[in-house]
Protein backbone atom coordinates (compact mmCIF):
# COMPACT_ATOMS: atom_id res chain seq x y z
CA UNK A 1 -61.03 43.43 55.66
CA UNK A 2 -58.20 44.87 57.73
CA UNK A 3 -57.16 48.17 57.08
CA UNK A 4 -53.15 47.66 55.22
CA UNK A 5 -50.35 49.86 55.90
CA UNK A 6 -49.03 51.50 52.89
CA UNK A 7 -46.57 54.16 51.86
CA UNK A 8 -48.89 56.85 50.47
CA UNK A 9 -51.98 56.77 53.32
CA UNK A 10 -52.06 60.47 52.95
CA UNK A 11 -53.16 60.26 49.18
CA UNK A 12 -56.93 60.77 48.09
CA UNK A 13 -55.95 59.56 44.49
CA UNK A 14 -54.65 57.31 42.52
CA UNK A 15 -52.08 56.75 39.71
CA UNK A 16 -54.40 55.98 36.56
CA UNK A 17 -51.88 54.41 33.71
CA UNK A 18 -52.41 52.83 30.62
CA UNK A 19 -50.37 50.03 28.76
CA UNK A 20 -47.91 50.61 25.51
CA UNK A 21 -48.17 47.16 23.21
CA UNK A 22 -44.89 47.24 22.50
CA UNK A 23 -44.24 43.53 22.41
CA UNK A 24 -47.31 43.24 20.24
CA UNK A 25 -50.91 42.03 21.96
CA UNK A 26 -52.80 44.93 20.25
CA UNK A 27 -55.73 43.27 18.12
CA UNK A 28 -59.44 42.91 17.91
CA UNK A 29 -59.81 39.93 18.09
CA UNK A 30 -57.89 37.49 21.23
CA UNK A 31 -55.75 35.11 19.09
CA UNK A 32 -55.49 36.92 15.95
CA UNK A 33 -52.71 39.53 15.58
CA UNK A 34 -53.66 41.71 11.87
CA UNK A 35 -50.59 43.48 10.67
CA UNK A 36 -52.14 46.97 11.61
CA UNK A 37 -51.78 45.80 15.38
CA UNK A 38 -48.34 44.26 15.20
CA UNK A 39 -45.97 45.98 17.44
CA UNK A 40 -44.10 49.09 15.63
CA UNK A 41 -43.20 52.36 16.24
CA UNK A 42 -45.99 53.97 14.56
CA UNK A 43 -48.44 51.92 16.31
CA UNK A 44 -47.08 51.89 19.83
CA UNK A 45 -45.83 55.77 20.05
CA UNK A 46 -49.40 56.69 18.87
CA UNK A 47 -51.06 54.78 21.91
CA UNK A 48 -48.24 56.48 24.38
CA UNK A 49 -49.03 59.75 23.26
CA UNK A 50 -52.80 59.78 22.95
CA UNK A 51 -52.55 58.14 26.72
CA UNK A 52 -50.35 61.36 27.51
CA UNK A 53 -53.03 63.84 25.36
CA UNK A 54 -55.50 62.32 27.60
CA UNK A 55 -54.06 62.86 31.28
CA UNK A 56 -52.74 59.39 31.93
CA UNK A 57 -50.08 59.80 34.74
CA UNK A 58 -47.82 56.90 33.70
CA UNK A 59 -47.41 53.96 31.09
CA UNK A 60 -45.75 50.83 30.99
CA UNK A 61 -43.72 49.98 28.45
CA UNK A 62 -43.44 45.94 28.60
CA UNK A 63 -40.30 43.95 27.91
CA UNK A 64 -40.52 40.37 26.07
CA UNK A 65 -37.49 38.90 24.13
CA UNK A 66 -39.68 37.39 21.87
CA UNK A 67 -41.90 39.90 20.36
CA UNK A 68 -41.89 43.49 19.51
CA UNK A 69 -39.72 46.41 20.25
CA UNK A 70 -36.60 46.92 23.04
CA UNK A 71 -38.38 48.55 25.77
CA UNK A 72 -35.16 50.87 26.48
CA UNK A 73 -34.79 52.45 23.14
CA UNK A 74 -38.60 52.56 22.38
CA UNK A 75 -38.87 54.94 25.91
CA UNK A 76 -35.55 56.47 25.25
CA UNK A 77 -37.37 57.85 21.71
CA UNK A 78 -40.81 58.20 22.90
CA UNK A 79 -39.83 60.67 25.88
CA UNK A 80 -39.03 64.12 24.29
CA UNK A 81 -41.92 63.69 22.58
CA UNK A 82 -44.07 63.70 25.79
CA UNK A 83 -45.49 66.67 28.00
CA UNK A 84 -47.14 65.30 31.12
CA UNK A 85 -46.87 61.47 30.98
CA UNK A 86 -44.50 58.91 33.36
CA UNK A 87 -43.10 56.02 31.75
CA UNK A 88 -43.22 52.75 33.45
CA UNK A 89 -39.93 51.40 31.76
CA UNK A 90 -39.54 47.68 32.28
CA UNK A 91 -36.08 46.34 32.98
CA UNK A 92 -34.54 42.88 33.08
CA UNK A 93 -32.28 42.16 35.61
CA UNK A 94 -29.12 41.10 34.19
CA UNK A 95 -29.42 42.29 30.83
CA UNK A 96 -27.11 45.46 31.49
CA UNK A 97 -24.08 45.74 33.38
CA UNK A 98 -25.67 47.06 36.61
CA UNK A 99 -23.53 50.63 36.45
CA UNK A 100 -24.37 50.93 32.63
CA UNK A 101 -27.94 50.44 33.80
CA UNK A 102 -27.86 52.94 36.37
CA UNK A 103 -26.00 55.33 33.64
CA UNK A 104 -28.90 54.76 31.65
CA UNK A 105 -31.55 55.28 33.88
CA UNK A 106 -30.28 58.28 35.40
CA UNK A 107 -30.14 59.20 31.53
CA UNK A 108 -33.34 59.01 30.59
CA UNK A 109 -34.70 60.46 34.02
CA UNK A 110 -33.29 63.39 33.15
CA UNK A 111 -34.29 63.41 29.12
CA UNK A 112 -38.00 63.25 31.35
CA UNK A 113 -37.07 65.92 34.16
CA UNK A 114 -37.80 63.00 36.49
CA UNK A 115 -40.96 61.42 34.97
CA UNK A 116 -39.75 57.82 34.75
CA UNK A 117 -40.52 54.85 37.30
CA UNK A 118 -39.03 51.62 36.71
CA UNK A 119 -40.63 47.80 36.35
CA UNK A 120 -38.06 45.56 38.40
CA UNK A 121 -38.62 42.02 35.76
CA UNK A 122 -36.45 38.67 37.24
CA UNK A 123 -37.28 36.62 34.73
CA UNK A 124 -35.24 34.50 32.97
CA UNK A 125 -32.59 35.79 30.34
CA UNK A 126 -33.66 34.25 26.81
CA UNK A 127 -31.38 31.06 26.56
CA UNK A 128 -31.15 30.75 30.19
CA UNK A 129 -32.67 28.57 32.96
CA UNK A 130 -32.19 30.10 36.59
CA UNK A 131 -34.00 28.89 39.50
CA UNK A 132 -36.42 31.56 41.31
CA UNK A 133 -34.38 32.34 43.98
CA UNK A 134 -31.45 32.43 41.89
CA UNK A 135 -33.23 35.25 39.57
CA UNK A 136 -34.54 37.17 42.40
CA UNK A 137 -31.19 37.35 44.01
CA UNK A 138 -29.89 38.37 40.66
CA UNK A 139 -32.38 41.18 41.03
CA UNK A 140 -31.18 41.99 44.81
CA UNK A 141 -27.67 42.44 43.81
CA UNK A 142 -28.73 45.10 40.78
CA UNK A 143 -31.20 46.79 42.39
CA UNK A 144 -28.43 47.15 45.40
CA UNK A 145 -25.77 48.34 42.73
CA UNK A 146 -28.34 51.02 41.44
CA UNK A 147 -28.99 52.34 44.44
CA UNK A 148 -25.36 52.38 45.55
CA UNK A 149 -24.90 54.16 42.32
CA UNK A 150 -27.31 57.04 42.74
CA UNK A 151 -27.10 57.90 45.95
CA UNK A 152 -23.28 57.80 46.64
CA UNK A 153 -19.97 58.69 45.65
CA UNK A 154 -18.67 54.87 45.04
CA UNK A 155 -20.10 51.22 44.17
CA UNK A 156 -18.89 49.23 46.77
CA UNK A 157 -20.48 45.67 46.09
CA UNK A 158 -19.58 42.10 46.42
CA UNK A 159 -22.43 39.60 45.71
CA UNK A 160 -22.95 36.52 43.77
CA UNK A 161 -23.34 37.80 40.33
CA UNK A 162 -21.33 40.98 40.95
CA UNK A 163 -17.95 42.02 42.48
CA UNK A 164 -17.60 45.85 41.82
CA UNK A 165 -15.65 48.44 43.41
CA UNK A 166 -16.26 51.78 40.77
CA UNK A 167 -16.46 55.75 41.73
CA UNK A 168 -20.20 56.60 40.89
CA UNK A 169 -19.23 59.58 38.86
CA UNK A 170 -22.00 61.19 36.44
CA UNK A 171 -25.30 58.85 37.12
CA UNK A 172 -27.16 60.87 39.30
CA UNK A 173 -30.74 60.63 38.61
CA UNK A 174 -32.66 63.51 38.14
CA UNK A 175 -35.06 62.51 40.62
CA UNK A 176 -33.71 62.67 44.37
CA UNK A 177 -34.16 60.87 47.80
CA UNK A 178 -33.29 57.76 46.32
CA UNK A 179 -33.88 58.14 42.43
CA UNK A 180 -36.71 56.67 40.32
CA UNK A 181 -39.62 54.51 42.13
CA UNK A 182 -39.24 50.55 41.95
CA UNK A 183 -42.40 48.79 40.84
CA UNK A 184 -42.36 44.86 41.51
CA UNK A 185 -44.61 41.88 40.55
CA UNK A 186 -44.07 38.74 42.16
CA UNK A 187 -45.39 36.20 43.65
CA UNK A 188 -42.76 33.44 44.91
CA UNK A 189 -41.23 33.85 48.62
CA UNK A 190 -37.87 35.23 47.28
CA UNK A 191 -39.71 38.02 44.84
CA UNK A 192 -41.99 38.99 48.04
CA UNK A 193 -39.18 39.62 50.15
CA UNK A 194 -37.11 41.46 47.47
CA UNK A 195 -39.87 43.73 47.04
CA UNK A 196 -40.38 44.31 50.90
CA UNK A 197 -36.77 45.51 51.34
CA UNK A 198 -35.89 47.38 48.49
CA UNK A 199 -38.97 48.57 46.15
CA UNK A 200 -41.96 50.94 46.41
CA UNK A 201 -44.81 49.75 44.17
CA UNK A 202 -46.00 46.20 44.53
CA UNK A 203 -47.46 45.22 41.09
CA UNK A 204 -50.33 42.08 41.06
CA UNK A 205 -52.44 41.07 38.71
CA UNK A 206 -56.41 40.45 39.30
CA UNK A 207 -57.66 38.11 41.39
CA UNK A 208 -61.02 38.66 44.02
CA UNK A 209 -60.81 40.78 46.38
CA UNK A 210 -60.20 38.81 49.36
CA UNK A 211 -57.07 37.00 47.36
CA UNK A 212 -55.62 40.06 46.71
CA UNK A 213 -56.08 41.56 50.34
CA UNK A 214 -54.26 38.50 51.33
CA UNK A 215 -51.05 38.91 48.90
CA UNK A 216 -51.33 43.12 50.30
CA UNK A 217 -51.36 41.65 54.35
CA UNK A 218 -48.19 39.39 53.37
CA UNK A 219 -46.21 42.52 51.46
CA UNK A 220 -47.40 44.87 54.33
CA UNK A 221 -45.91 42.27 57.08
CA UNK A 222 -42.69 41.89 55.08
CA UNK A 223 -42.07 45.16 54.24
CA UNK A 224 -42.46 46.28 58.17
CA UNK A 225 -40.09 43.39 58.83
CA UNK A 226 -37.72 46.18 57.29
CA UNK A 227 -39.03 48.53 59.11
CA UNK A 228 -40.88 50.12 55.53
CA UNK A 229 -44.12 50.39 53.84
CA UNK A 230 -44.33 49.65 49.87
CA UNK A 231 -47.62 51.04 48.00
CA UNK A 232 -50.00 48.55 45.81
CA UNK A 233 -50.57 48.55 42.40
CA UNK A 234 -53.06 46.33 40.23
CA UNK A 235 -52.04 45.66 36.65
CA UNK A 236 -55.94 44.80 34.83
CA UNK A 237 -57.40 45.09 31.16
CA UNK A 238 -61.22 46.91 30.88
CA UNK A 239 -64.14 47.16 28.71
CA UNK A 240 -65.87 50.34 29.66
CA UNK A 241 -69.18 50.75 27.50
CA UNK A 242 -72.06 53.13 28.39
CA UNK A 243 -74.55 49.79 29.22
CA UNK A 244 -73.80 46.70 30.95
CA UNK A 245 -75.05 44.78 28.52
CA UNK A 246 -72.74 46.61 25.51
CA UNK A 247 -69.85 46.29 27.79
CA UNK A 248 -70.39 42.30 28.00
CA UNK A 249 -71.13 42.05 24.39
CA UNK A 250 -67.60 43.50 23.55
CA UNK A 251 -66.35 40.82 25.49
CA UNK A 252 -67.66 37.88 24.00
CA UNK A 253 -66.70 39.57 20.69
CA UNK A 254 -63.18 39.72 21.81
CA UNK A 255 -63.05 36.33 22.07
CA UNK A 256 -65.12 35.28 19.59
CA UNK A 257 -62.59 34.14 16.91
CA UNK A 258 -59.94 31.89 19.26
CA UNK A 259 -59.18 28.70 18.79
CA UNK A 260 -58.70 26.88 22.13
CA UNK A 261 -55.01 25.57 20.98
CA UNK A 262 -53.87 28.70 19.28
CA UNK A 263 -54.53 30.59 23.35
CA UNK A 264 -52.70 27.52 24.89
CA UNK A 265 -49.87 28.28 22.11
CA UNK A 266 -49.81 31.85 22.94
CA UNK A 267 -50.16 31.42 26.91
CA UNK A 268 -47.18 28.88 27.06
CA UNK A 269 -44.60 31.12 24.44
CA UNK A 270 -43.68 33.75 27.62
CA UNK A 271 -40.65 33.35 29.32
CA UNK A 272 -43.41 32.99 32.63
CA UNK A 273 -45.50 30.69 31.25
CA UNK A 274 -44.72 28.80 34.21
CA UNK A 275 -44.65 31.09 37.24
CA UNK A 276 -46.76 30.86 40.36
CA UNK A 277 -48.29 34.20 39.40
CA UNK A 278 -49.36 32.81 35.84
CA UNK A 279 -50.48 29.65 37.69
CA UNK A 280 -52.84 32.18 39.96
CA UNK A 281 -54.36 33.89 37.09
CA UNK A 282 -55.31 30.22 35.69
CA UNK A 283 -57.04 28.95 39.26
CA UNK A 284 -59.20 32.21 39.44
CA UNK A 285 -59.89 31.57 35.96
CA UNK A 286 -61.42 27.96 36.72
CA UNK A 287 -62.68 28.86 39.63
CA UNK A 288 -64.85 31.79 37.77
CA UNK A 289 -68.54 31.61 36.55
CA UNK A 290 -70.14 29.74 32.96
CA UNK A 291 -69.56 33.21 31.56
CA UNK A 292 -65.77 33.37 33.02
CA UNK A 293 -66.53 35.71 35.96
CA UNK A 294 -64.58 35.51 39.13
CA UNK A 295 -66.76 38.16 40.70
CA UNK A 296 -68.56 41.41 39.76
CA UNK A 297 -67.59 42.62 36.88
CA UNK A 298 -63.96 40.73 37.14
CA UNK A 299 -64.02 38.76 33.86
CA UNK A 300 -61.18 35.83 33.13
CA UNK A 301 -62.08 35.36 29.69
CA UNK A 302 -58.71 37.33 28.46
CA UNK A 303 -56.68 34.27 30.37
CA UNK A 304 -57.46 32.01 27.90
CA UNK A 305 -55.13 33.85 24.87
CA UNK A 306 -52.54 35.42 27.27
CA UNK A 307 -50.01 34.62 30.03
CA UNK A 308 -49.59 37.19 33.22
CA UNK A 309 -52.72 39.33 33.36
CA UNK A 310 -55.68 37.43 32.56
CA UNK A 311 -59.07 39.46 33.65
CA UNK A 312 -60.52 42.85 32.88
CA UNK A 313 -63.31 45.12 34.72
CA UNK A 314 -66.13 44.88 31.96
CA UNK A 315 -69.40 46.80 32.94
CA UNK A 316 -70.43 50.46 32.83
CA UNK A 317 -68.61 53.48 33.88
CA UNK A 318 -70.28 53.67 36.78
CA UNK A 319 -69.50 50.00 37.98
CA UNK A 320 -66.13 50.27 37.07
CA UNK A 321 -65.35 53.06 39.10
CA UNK A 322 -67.85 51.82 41.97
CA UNK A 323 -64.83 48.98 41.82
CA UNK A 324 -61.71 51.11 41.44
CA UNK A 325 -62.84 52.92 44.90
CA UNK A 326 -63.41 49.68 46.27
CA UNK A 327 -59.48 48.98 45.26
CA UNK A 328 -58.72 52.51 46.28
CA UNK A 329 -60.19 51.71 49.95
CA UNK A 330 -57.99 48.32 50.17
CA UNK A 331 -54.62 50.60 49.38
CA UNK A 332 -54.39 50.23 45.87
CA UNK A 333 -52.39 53.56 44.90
CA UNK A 334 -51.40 52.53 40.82
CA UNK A 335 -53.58 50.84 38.32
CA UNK A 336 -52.00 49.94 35.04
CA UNK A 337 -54.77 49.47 32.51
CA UNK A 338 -55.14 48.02 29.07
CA UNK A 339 -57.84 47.10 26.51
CA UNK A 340 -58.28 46.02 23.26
CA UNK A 341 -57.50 47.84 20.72
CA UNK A 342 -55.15 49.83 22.94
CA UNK A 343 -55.93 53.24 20.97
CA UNK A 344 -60.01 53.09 20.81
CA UNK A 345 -60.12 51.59 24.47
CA UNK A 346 -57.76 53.83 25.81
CA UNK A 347 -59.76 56.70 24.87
CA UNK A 348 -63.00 55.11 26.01
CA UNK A 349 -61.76 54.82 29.30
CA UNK A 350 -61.07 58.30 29.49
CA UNK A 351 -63.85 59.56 28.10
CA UNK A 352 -66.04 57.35 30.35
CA UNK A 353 -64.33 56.76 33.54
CA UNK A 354 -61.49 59.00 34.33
CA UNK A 355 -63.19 62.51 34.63
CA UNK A 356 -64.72 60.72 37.97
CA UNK A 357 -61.02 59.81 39.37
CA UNK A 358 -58.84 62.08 41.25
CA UNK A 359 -55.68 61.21 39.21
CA UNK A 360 -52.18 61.56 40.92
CA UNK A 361 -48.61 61.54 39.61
CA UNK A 362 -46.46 59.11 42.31
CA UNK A 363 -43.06 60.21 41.49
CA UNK A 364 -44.28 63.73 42.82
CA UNK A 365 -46.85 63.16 45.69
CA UNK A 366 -43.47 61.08 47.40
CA UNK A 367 -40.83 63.75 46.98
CA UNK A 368 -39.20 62.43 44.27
CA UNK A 369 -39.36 64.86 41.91
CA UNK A 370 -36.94 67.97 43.20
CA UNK A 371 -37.75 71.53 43.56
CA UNK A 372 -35.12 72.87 41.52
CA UNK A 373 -33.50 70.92 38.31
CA UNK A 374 -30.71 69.10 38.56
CA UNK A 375 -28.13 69.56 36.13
CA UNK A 376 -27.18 67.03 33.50
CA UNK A 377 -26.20 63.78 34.45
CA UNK A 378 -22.40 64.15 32.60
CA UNK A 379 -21.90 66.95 35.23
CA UNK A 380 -20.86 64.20 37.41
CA UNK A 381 -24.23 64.26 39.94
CA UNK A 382 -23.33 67.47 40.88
CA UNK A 383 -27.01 69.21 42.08
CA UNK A 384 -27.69 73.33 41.17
């Protein structure tokens, strides 16, 4: 495979992050959701901070209208009580008034003393029905607003969606050269070009190797269209056990209790039931072996109770990270993991697999993160 151009080639490590079910997912058993599981508070913040105890460098905290918690006021009460952790807050275009947004963000950066990233979502609103390129310019025109709003003294924007002339005033982000990092996931021509010009971290989900060196070669080519490089991330569940063979049997007990029509049920209830990303996931899942895998130690079984992310890395510590080198090697900077249940997984992983990872925080290895604190935010984005 050709070598890809990214934005951190300098970096030995990676960004190891784990997942907060905060729009519920946490069970067992795939297709069964016991009440101990179901998205709350107590449940969620306990997985965020063990991930933090344990030297994850970032989280993602999800957003669904459906199901569980407002991603925004979960991470807004979650992040005094963290020490070392990022948050990967998830934010839906259009759900804010872009300057409130940016007033937000630039909030809760500084609540963090710049340990907050952002998840760019252009999905649709609930109760609306945009068109792709619709939502991704939607996206353009905030993600244009927030950087207007960071970075200079005025908003001075006239789009489709938005018409705003507004002194920037106090929404400085803590963070500096160009506020908090942009992870994207999308797989439509619009999303891939939004990404190229304006965000850092390109987010996929798991597919082989060679499909996802091909969807790295297209960002890479776009983004230099723009005369930039982005950095890759990979969004992927695991099942780390100490043998093979105990690894795959967790597997097949995760799925072990779904009915086929209760994962259809669940896979079609996202708002991107229908996107060309979720439509991915489902060809490498029929294209995988009898047992559901797509290649070494890339098993699709999750696919069949979930929409977006639908494989895992199920083998032994040793394979797993054998594979998350591989990934490293391609240009894969960021992995978001998960596995089920969140809590006993998350700590399996780091007992198992982590302590043979060189584990980096983004946000600081690209300068984002300044050398002396800014002040508040409501002292109008005035630096010390």
């Amino acid at each position: 495979m050709e070598k890809i151009k990214i934005k951190s080639e300098h970096l030995k490590g990676s960004e190891i992050s784990w997942f907060a079910p905060i729009c519920n997912g946490d069970t067992d058993f795939l297709g069964e959701m016991p009440d101990q599981y179901k998205s709350n508070w107590e449940n969620a913040s306990k997985i965020l901070l063990k991930a933090d105890e344990l030297g994850y460098r970032n989280i993602l905290c999800p957003s669904s209208y459906q199901v569980g918690q407002d991603t925004w006021t979960f991470a807004s009460a979650v992040a005094p009580l963290t020490k070392n952790i990022n948050l990967l807050a998830a934010i839906r275009c259009g759900e804010l008034h872009p300057p409130m947004l940016a007033r937000s963000i630039a909030t809760l950066d500084h609540i963090l003393k710049g340990r907050l990233t952002i998840n760019i979502i252009s999905s649709n609103l609930p109760g609306t029905d945009l068109d792709s390129a619709s939502r991704y310019q939607r996206s353009r025109e905030v993600i244009e607003i927030l950087k207007q709003a960071w970075t200079q003294d005025e908003i001075n924007f006239k789009g489709e969606y938005y018409n705003i002339q507004l002194p920037t005033g106090p929404i400085k982000p803590y963070q500096q050269n160009g506020g908090p990092l942009l992870y994207f996931g999308g797989y439509s021509p619009p999303g891939v070009d939004l990404c190229a010009e304006h965000c850092d971290v390109y987010l996929m989900w798991p597919e082989t190797e060679q499909k996802i060196h091909g969807l790295m070669s297209t960002m890479s080519e776009k983004a230099a269209g723009y005369g930039r490089k982005v950095d890759f991330g990979l969004r992927i569940h695991v099942i780390v056990r100490e043998t093979e063979t105990e690894a795959r049997a967790a597997a097949k007990s995760l799925m072990s209790k779904l009915d086929k029509e209760v994962g259809t049920e669940i896979r079609n209830r996202a708002l991107d039931a229908k996107s060309y990303g979720v439509a991915r996931q489902a060809e490498t899942r029929e294209k995988a072996d009898s047992e559901g895998y797509a290649e070494e130690i890339l098993w699709t079984g999750i696919g069949r109770a979930r929409s977006g992310c639908g494989a895992a890395l199920v083998g032994t510590p040793d394979q797993i990270v054998k594979k998350i080198h591989r990934y490293m090697d391609m240009g894969i900077r960021s992995f978001i993991f998960s596995g089920y249940p969140h809590f006993e997984e998350c700590q399996l992983f780091a007992k198992h697999v982590m302590p043979q990872l060189k584990t980096i925080s983004l946000p600081e290895e690209l300068g984002r993160i300044p050398k002396e604190a800014p002040m508040s935010p409501l002292g109008a984005g005035k630096r010390t």
